[in-house]
N, C-alpha and C. Protein backbone atom coordinates (compact mmCIF):
# COMPACT_ATOMS: atom_id res chain seq x y z
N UNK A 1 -38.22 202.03 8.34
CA UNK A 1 -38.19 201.80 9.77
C UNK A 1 -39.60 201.42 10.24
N UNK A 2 -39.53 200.73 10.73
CA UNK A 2 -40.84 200.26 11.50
C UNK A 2 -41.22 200.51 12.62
N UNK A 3 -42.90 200.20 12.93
CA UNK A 3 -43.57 201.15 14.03
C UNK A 3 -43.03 200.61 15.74
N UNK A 4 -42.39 199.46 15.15
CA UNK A 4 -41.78 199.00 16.75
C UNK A 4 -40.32 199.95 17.30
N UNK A 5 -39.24 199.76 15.79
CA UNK A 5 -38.47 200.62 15.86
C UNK A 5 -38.67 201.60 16.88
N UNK A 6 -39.45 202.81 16.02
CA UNK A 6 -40.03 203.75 16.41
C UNK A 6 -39.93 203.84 17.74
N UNK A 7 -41.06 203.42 18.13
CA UNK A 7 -41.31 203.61 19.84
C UNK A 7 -40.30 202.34 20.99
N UNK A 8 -39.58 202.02 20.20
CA UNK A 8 -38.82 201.24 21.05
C UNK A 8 -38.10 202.50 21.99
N UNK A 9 -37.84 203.47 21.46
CA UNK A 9 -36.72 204.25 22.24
C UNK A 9 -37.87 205.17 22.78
N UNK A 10 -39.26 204.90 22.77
CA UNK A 10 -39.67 206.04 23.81
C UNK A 10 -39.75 206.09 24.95
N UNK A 11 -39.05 206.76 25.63
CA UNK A 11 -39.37 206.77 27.18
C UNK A 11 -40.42 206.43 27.74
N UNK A 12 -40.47 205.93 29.27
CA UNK A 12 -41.08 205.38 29.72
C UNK A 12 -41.74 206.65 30.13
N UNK A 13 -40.99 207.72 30.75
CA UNK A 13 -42.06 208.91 31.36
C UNK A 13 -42.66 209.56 30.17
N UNK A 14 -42.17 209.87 28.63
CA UNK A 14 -42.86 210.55 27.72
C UNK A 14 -44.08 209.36 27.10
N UNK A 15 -44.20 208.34 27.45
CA UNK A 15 -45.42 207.35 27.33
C UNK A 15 -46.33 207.52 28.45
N UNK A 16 -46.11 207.56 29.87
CA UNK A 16 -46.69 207.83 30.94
C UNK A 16 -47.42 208.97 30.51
N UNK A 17 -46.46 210.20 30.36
CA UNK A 17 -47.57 211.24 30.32
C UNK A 17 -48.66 211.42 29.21
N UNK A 18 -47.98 210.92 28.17
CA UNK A 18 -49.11 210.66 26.73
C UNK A 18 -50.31 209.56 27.27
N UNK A 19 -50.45 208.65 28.05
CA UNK A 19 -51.47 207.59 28.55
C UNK A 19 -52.23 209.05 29.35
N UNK A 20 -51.41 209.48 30.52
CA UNK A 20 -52.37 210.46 31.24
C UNK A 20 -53.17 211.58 30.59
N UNK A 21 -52.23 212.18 29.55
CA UNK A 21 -52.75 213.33 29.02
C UNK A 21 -54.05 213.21 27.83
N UNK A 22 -53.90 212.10 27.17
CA UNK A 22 -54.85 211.71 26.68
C UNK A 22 -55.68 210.89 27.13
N UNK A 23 -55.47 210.63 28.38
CA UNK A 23 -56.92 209.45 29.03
C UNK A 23 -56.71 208.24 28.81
N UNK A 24 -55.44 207.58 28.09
CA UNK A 24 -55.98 206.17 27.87
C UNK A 24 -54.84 205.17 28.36
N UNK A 25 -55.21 204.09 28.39
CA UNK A 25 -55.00 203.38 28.76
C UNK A 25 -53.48 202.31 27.89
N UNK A 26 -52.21 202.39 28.09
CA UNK A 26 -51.31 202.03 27.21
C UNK A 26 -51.92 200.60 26.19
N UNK A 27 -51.36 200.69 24.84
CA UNK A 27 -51.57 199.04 24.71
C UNK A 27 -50.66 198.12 25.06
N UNK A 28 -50.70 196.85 24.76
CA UNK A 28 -50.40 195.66 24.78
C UNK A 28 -49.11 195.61 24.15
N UNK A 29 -48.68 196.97 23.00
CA UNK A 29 -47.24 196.68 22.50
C UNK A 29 -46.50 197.63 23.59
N UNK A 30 -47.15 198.67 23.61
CA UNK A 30 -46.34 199.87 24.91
C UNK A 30 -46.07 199.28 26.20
N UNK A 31 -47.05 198.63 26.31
CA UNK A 31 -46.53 197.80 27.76
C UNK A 31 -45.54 196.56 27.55
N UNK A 32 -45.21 196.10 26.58
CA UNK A 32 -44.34 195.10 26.23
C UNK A 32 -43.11 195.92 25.62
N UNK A 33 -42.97 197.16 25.07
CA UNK A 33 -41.73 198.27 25.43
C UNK A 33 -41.51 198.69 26.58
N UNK A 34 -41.75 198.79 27.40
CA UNK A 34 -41.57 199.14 28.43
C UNK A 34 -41.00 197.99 29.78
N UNK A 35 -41.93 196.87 29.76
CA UNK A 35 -41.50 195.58 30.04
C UNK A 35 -40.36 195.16 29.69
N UNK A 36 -39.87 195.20 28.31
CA UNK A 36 -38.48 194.78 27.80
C UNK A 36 -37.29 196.03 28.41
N UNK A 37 -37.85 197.31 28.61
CA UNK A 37 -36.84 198.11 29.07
C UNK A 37 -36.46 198.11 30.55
N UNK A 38 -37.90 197.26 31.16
CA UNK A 38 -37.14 197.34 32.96
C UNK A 38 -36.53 195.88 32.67
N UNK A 39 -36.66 195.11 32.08
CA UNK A 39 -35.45 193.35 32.15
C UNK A 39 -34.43 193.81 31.58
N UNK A 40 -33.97 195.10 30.49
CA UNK A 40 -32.84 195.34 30.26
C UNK A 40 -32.16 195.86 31.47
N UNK A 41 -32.75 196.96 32.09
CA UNK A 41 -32.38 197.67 33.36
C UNK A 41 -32.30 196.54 34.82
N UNK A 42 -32.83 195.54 34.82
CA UNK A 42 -32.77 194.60 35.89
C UNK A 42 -31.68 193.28 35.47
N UNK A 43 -32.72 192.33 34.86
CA UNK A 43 -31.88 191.00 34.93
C UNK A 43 -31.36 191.20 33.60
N UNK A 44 -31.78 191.66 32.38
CA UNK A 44 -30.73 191.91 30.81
C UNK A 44 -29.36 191.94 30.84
N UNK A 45 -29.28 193.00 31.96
CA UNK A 45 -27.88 193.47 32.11
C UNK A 45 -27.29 192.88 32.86
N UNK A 46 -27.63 192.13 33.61
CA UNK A 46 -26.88 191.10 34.19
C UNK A 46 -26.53 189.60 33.71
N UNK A 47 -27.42 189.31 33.09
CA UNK A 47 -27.52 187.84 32.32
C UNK A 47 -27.49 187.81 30.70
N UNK A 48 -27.43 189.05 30.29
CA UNK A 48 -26.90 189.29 28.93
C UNK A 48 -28.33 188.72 27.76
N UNK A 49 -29.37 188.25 28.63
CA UNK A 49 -30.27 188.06 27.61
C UNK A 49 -31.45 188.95 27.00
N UNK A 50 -31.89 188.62 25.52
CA UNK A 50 -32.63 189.86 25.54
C UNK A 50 -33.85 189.57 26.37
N UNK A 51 -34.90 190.76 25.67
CA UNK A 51 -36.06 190.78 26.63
C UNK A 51 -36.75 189.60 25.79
N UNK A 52 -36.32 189.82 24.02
CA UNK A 52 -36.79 189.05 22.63
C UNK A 52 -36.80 187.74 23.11
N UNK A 53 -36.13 187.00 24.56
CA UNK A 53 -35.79 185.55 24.36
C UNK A 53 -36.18 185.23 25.56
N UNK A 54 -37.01 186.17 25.97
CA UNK A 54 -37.88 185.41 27.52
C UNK A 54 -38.95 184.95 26.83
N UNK A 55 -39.03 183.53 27.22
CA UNK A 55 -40.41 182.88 27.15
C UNK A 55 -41.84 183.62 27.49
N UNK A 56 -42.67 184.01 26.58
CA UNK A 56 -43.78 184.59 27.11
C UNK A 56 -44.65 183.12 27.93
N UNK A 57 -45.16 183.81 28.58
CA UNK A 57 -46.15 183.08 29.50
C UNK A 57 -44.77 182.19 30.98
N UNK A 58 -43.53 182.70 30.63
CA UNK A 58 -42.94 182.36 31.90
C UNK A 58 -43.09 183.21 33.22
N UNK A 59 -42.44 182.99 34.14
CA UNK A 59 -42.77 183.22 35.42
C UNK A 59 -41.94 185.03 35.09
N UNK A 60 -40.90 185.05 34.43
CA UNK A 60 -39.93 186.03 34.17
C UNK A 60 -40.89 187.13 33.15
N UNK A 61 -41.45 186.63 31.91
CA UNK A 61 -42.44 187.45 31.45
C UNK A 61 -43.30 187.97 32.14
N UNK A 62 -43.85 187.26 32.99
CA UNK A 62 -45.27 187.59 33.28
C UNK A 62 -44.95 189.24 34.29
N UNK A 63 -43.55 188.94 35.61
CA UNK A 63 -43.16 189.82 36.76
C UNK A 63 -42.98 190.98 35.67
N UNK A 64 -42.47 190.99 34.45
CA UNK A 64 -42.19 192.26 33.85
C UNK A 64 -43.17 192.87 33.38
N UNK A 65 -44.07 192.00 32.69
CA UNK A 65 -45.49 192.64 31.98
C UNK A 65 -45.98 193.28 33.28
N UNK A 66 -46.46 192.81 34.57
CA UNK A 66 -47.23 193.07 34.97
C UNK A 66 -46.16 194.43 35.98
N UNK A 67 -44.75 194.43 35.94
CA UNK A 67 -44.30 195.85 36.39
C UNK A 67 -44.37 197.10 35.44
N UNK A 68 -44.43 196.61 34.49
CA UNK A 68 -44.74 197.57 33.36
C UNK A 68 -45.94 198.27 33.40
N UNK A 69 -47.06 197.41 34.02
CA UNK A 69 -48.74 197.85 34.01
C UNK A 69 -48.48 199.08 34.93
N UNK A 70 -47.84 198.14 36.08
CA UNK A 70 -47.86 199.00 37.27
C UNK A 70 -47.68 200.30 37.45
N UNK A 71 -46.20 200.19 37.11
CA UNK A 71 -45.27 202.02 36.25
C UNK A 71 -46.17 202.38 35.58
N UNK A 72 -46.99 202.00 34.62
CA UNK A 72 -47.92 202.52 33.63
C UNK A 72 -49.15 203.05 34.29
N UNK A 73 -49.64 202.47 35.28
CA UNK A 73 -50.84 202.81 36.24
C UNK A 73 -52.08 202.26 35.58
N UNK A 74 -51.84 201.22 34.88
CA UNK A 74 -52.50 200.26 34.23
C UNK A 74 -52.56 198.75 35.02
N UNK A 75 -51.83 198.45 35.94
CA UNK A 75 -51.87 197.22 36.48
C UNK A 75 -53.26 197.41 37.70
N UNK A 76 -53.43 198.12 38.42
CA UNK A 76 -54.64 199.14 39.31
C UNK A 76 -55.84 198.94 38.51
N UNK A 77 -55.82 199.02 37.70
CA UNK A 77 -57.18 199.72 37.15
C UNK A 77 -57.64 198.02 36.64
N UNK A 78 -56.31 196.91 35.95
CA UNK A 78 -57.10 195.85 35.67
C UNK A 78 -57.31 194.74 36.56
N UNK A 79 -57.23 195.19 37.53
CA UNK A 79 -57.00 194.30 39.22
C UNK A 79 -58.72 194.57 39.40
N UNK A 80 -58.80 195.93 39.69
CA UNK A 80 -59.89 196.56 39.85
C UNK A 80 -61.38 196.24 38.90
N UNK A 81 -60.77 196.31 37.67
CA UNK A 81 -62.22 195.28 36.41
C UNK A 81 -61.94 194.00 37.23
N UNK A 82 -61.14 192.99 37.19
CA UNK A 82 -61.11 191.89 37.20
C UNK A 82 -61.73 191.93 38.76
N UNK A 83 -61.89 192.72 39.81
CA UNK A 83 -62.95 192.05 40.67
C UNK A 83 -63.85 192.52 40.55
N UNK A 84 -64.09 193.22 39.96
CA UNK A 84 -65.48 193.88 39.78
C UNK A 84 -66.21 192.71 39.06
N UNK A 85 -65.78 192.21 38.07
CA UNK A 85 -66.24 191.09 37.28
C UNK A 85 -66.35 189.91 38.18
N UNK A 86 -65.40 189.22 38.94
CA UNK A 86 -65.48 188.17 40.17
C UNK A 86 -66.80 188.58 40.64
N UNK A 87 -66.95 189.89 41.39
CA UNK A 87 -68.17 190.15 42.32
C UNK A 87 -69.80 189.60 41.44
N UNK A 88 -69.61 190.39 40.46
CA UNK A 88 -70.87 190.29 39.49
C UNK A 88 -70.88 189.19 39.39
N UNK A 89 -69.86 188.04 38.98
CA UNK A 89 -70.26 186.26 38.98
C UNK A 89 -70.64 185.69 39.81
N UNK A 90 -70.42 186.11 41.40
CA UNK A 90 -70.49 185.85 42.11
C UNK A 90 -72.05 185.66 42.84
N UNK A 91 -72.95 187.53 42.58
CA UNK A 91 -73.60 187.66 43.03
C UNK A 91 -74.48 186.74 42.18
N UNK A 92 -74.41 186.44 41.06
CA UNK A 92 -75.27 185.87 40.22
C UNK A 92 -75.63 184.54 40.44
């Protein structure tokens, strides 16, 4: 079984609290489990497609990745670098 397997079925709140309780910040595959589990819970189940067959970099990928951050409390924090970084280019 493999490590996607695995955490495919982990909850979204037993990932939440493992990001909080240990301080960090989800990765890039946890947030793309989680992403695939709100398009199952939203449009999946209505349109029968997987999450596996959304075009990444579409308009449909992107609303899920970035609700996933959100729920995760990860979308905040990279809003927040990313102007912090704007400002610093700015002032320069």
């Amino acid at each position: 079984m493999s490590l996607t397997q695995v955490d495919y079925h982990k909850s979204f709140h037993k990932l939440f609290i493992e990001c909080l309780s240990q301080q960090r910040r989800p990765t890039e595959e946890e947030i793309d489990l989680i992403a695939g589990e709100i398009w199952r819970s939203s449009h999946g189940c209505v349109t029968g497609q997987p999450w596996t067959d959304v075009p990444r970099g579409s308009d449909a990928h992107r609303q899920m990745i970035n609700a996933a951050r959100a729920a995760l409390g990860a979308h905040a924090k990279q809003l927040c670098a990313s102007n912090d970084e704007q400002n610093l280019m700015t002032a320069a």
